[in-house]
Protein backbone atom coordinates (compact mmCIF):
# COMPACT_ATOMS: atom_id res chain seq x y z
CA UNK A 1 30.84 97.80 -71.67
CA UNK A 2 28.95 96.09 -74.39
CA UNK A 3 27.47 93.17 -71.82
CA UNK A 4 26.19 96.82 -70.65
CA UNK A 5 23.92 97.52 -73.61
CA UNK A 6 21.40 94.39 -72.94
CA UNK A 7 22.24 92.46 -70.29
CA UNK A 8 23.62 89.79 -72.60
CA UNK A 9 27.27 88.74 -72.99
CA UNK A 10 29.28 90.48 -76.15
CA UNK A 11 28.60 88.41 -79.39
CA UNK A 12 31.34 90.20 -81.69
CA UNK A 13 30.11 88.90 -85.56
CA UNK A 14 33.73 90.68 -86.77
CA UNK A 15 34.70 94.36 -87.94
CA UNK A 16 33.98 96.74 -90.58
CA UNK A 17 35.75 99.74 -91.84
CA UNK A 18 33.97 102.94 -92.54
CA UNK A 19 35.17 103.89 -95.93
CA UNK A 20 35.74 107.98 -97.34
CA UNK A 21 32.14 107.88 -98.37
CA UNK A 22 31.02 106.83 -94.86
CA UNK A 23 29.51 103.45 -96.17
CA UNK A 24 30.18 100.22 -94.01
CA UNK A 25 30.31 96.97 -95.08
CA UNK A 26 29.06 94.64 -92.35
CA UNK A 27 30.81 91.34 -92.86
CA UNK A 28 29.40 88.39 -94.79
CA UNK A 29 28.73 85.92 -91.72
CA UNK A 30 27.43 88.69 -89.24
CA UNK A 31 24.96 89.59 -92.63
CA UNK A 32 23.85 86.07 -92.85
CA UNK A 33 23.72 85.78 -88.84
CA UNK A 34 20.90 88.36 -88.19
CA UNK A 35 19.20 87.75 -92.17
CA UNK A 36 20.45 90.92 -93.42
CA UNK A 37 20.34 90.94 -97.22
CA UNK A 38 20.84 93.49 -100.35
CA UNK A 39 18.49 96.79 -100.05
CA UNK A 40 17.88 95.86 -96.15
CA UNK A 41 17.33 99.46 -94.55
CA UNK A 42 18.26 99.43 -90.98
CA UNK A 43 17.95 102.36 -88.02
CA UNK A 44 20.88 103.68 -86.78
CA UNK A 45 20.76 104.70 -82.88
CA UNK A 46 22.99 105.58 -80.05
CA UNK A 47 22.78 104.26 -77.10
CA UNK A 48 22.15 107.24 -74.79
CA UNK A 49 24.84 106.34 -71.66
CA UNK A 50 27.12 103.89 -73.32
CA UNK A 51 27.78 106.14 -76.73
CA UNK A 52 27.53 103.18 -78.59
CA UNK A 53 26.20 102.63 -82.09
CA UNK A 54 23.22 100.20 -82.59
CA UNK A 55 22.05 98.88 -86.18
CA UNK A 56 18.47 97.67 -85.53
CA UNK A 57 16.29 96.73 -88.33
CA UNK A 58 12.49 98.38 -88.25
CA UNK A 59 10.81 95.31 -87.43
CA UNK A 60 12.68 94.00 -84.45
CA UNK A 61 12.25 97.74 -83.25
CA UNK A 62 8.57 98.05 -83.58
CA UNK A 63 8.54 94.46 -82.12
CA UNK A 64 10.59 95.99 -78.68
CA UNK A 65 8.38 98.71 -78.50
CA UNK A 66 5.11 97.06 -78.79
CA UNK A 67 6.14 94.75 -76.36
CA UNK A 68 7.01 98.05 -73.86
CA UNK A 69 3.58 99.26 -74.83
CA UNK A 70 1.79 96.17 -73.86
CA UNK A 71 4.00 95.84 -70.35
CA UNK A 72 2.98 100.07 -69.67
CA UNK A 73 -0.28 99.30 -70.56
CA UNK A 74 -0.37 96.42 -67.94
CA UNK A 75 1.37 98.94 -65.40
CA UNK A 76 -1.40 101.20 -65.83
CA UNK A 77 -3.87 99.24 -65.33
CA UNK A 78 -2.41 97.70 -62.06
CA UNK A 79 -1.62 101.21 -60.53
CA UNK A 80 -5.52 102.27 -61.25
CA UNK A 81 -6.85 99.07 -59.84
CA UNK A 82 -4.70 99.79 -56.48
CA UNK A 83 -5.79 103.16 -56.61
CA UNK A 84 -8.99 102.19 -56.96
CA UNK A 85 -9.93 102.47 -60.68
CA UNK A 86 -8.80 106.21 -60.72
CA UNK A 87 -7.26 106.80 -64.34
CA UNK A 88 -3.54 107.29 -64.90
């Protein structure tokens, strides 16, 4: 299921344990792994289909989705020059 998420093999990091307060601690080398440090806020999604949680910090987000902007905008632009320039 997790090869699912991105087309990448599973790279487990280790486990955490949600404590009574619902705070997490993500373990030392997985921290040190992606450059998480102290104070580091990070989104918290779900994958839609797999039910899944995802910790994603802002910056590799707005990296993904500029670079799905960029490829839509190229789309776009393909589609109106087959269409013959009509807008889309």
């Amino acid at each position: 299921m997790l090869m699912d998420i991105c087309n990448i093999g599973p790279e487990i990091l280790g486990t955490a344990t949600v404590n009574d307060k619902g705070q997490l601690v993500i373990p030392k080398e997985a921290r040190e792994e992606v450059g998480l440090s102290a104070g580091d806020r990070l989104i918290v999604a779900r994958h839609p289909t797999l039910g899944v949680l995802m910790l994603v910090k802002p910056k590799q987000l707005e990296a993904r989705i500029g670079m799905y902007s960029d490829s839509l905008d190229k789309i776009k632009s393909d589609i109106a020059t087959s269409e013959g320039g009509k807008n889309v």
